[in-house]
Protein backbone atom coordinates (compact mmCIF):
# COMPACT_ATOMS: atom_id res chain seq x y z
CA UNK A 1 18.33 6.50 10.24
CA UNK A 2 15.65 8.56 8.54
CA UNK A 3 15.57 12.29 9.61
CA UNK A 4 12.21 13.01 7.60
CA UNK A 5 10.98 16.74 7.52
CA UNK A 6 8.07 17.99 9.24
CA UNK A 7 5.05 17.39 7.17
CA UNK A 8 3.14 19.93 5.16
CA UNK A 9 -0.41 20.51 7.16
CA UNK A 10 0.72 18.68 10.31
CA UNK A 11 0.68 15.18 10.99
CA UNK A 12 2.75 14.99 14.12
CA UNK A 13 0.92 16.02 17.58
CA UNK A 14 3.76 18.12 18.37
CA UNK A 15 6.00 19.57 15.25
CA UNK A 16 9.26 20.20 17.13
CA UNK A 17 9.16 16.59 18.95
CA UNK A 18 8.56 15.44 15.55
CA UNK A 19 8.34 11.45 15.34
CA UNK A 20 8.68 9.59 17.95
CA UNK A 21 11.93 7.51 18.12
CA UNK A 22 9.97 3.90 17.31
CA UNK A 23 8.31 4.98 14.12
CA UNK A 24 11.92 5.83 12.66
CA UNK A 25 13.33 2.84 13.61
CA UNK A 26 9.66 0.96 12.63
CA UNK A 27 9.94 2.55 9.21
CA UNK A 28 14.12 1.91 8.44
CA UNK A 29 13.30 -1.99 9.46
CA UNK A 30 10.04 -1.79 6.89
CA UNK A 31 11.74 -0.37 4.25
CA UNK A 32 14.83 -2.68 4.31
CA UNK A 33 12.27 -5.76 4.60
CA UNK A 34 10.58 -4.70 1.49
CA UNK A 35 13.95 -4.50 -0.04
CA UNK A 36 15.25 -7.49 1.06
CA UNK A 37 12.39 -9.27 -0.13
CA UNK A 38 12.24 -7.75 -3.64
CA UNK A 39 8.74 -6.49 -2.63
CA UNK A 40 7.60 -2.83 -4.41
CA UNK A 41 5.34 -0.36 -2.52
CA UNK A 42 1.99 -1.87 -4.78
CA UNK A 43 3.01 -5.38 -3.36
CA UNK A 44 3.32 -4.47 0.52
CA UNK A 45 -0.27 -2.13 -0.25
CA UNK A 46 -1.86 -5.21 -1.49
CA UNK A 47 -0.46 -7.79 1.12
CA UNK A 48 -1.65 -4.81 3.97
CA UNK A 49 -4.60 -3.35 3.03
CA UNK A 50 -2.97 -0.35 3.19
CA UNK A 51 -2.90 2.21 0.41
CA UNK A 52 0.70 2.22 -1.55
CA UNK A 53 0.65 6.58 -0.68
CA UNK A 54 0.38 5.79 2.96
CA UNK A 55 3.09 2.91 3.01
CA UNK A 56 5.25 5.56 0.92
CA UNK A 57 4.47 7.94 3.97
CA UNK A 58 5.34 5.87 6.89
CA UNK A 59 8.67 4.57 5.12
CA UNK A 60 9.83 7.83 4.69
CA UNK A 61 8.88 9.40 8.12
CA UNK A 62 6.45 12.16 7.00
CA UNK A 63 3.61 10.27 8.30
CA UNK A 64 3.08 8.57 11.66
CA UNK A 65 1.20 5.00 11.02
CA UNK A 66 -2.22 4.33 13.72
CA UNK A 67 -1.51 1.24 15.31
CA UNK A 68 -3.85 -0.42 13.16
CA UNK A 69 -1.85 -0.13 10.21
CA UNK A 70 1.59 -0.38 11.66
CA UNK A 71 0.29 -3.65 12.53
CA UNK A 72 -0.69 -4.55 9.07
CA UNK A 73 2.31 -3.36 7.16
CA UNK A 74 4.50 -5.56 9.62
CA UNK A 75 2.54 -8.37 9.52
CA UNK A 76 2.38 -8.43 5.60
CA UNK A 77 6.52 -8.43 5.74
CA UNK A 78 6.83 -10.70 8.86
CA UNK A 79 8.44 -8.04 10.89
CA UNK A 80 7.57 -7.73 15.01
CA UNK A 81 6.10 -4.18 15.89
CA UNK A 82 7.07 -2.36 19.40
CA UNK A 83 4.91 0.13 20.04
């Protein structure tokens, strides 16, 4: 499980909460998917229409995704999203 830092500037509504428990687990399932799928960060951005520096973000945990784009990401790698 990814235990990501608190981000520089913010980015979480409440810093010592820090993620909530879904976007971890969202963002271990996307980043094994783009593994397992040979896929690099450019490919998912493309497939998405999200930028490769906010995919890199979200996999990692330093960046919660909007809905929006959590929906993107998982529908470009054919993964469900619980929000």
């Amino acid at each position: 499980m990814i235990k990501p830092k608190a981000p520089v500037g913010g980015g979480w509504l409440n810093e010592a909460d820090g993620p909530k428990k879904w976007v971890l687990e969202w963002a271990s399932v996307v980043h094994e998917q783009r593994l397992s799928q040979s896929l690099t960060l450019d490919d998912v951005a493309q497939m998405s229409g999200v930028t490769r520096d906010q995919v890199s973000r979200y996999e990692s945990g330093k960046r919660v995704p909007r809905l929006d784009r959590a929906m993107a990401i998982s529908d470009a790698l054919g993964i469900g999203i619980e929000w």
